[in-house]
Protein backbone atom coordinates (compact mmCIF):
# COMPACT_ATOMS: atom_id res chain seq x y z
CA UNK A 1 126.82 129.58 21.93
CA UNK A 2 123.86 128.45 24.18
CA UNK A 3 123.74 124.95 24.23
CA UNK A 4 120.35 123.22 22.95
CA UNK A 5 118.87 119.85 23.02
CA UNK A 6 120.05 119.45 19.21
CA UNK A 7 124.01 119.91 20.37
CA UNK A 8 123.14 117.67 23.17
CA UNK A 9 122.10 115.02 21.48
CA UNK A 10 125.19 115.50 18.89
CA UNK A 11 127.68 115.55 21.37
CA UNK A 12 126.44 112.64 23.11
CA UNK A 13 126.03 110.31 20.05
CA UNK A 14 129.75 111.56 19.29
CA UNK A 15 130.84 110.39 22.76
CA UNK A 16 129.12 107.45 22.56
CA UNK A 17 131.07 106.68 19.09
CA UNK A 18 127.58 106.57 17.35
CA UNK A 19 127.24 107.27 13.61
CA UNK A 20 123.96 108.71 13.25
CA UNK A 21 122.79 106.00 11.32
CA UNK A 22 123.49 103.39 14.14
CA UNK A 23 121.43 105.88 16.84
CA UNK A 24 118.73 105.76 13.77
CA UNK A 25 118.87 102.38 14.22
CA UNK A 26 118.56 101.68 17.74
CA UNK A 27 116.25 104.42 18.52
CA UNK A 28 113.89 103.33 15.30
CA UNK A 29 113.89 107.38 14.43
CA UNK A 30 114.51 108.29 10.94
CA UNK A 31 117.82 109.33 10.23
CA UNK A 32 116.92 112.54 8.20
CA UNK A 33 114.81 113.54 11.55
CA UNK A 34 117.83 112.86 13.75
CA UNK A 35 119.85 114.85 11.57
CA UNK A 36 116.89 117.60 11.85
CA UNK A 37 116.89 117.45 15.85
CA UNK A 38 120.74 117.49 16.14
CA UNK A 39 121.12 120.34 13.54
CA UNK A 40 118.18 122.55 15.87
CA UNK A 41 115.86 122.42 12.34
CA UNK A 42 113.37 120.53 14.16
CA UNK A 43 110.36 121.54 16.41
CA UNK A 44 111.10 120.35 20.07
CA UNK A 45 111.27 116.57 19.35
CA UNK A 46 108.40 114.33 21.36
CA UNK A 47 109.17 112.71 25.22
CA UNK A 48 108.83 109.45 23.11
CA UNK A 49 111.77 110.44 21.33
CA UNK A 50 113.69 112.27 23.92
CA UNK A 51 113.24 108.93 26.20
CA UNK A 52 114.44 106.88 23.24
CA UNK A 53 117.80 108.41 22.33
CA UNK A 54 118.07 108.84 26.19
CA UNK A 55 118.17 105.35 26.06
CA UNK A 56 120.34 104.80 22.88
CA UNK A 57 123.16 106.90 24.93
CA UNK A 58 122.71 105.45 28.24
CA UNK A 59 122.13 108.95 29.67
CA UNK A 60 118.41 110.51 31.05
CA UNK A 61 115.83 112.39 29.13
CA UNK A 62 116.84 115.31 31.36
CA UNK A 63 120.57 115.14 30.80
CA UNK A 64 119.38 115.58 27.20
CA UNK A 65 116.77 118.53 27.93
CA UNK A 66 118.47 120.75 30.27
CA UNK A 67 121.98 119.29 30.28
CA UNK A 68 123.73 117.97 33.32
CA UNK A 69 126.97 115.40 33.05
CA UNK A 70 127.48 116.70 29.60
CA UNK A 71 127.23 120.37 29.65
């Protein structure tokens, strides 16, 4: 299966030993909208929001849009 920016993001938190209400938290994103991104039900989430969980995870907005260390 093709990774996306929704497994990304749920791999990360995962590694980062994030509940998703924590990375709701920190990133000041909805929880139910998190869940949306990291479950690909979502439209392409924002840069705003891509920056912010970059952030959350200590990773970069394009490790989380087109992979990299975490493939």
């Amino acid at each position: 299966m093709p990774s996306t920016i929704g497994s990304r993001i749920k791999k990360m938190r995962k590694e980062a030993g994030l509940k998703l209400a924590a990375l709701s938290a920190i990133t000041h994103i909805d929880q139910s909208q998190l869940s949306k991104m990291e479950n690909d039900k979502f439209d392409l989430p924002s840069v705003e929001r891509i920056r912010r969980i970059a952030a959350a995870l200590n990773t970069t907005p394009n490790d989380i849009i087109i992979g990299g260390r975490h493939k």
